[in-house]
Protein backbone atom coordinates (compact mmCIF):
# COMPACT_ATOMS: atom_id res chain seq x y z
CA UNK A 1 79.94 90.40 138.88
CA UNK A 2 82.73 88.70 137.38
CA UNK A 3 82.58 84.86 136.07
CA UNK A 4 84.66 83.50 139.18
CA UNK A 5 82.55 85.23 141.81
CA UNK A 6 79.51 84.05 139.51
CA UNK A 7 80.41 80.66 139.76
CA UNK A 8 80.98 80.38 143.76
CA UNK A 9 77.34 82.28 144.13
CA UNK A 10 76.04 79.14 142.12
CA UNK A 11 78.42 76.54 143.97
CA UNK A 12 76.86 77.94 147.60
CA UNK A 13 73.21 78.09 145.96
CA UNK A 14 73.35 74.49 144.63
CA UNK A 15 75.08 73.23 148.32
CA UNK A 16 72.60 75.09 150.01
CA UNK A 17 69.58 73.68 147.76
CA UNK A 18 70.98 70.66 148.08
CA UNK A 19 71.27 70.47 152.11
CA UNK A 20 67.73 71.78 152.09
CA UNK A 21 66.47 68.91 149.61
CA UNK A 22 68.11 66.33 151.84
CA UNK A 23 66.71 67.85 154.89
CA UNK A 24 63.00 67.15 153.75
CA UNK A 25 63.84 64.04 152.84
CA UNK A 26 65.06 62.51 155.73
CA UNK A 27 62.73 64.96 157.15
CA UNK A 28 61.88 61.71 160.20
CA UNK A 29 65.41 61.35 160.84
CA UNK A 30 65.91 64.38 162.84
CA UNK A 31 70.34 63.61 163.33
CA UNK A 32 70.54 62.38 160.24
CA UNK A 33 68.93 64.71 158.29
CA UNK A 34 71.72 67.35 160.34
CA UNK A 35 74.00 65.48 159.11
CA UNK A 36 73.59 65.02 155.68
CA UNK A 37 72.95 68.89 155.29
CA UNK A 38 76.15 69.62 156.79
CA UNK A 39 78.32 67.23 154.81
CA UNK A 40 76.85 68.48 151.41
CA UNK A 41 77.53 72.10 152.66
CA UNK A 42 81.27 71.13 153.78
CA UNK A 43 81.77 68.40 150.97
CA UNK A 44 80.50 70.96 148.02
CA UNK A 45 81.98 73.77 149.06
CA UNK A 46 85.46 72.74 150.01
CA UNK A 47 87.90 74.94 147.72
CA UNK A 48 90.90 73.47 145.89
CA UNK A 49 93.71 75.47 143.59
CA UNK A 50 93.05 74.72 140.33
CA UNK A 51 95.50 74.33 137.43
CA UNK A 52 98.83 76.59 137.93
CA UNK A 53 96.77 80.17 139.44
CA UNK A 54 97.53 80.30 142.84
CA UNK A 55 94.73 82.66 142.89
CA UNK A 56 91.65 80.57 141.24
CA UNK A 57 89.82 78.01 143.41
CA UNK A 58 86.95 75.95 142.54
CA UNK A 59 85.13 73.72 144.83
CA UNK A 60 87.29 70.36 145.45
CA UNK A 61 84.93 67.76 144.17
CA UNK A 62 84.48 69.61 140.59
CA UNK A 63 89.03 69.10 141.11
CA UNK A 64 88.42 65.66 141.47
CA UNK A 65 85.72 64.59 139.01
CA UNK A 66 88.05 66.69 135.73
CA UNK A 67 91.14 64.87 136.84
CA UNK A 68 89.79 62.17 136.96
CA UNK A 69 88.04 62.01 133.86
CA UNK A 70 88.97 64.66 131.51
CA UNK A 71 92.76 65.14 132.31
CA UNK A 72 95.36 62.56 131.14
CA UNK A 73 97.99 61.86 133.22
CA UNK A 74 96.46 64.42 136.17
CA UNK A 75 96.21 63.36 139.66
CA UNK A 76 93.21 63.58 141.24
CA UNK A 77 94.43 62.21 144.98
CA UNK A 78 95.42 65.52 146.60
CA UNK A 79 91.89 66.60 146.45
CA UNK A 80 90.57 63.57 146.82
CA UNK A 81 92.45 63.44 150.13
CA UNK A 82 91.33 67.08 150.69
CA UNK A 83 87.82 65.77 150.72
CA UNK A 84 87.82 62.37 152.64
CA UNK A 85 89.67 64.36 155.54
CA UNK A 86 86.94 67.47 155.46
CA UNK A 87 84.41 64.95 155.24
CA UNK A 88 85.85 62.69 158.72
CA UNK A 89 86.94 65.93 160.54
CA UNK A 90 82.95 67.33 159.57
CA UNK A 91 81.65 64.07 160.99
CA UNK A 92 83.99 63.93 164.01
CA UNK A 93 82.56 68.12 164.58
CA UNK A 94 79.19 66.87 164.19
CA UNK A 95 79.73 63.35 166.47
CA UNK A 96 81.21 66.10 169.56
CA UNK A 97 78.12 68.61 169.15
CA UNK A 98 76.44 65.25 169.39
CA UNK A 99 77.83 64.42 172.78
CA UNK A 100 77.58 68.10 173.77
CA UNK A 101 74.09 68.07 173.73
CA UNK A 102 73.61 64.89 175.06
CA UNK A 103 75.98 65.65 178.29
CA UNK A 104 73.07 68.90 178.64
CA UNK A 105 70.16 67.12 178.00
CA UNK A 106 71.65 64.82 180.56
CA UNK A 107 72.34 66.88 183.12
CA UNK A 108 69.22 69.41 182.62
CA UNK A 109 67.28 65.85 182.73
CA UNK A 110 69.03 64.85 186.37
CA UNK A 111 68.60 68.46 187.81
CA UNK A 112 64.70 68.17 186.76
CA UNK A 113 64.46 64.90 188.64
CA UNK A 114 66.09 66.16 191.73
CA UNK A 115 63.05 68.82 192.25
């Protein structure tokens, strides 16, 4: 296994601990623990070109956080942008399953009353 493919294995690992450490946290907060697992899974593991290799990714937020801090004169707002419209198109996905379910448990709720 070669270094790159190394490094993605740990980058799903770590989202996927991650969503699973937030979901028994907020373990009573049934939606909310949803979605905080999916936002760490979509948020972490959001790739981004890195440096001139049109053929190297690495997840979006690691981008951001070495522009930021370890590159002079590097901009870190195309990722950053990257990420803030993942993260509001992941919320408005999760918001419409939301209202999916709702609309069934709505209607499965109304059909059970007219018995």
């Amino acid at each position: 296994m070669s270094g790159y493919a190394l490094g993605w294995a740990v980058a799903v690992a770590a989202a996927v601990g991650g969503a699973l450490c937030l979901s028994f946290a907020l373990q009573p907060w049934r939606w909310l623990r949803s979605l905080a697992a999916f936002m760490v899974v979509t948020l972490a593991l959001l790739p981004w070109r890195f440096q001139d290799d049109p053929e190297r990714f690495a997840p979006a937020f690691i981008v951001v956080a070495f522009r930021w801090l370890f590159e002079a004169g590097a901009d870190p707002g195309p990722p950053a942008r990257a990420l803030l419209v993942a993260g509001g198109a992941a919320l408005a996905a999760f918001l419409a399953a939301l209202a999916v379910r709702g609309i069934f448990q709505a209607g499965r709720a109304r059909r059970r009353s007219m018995r």
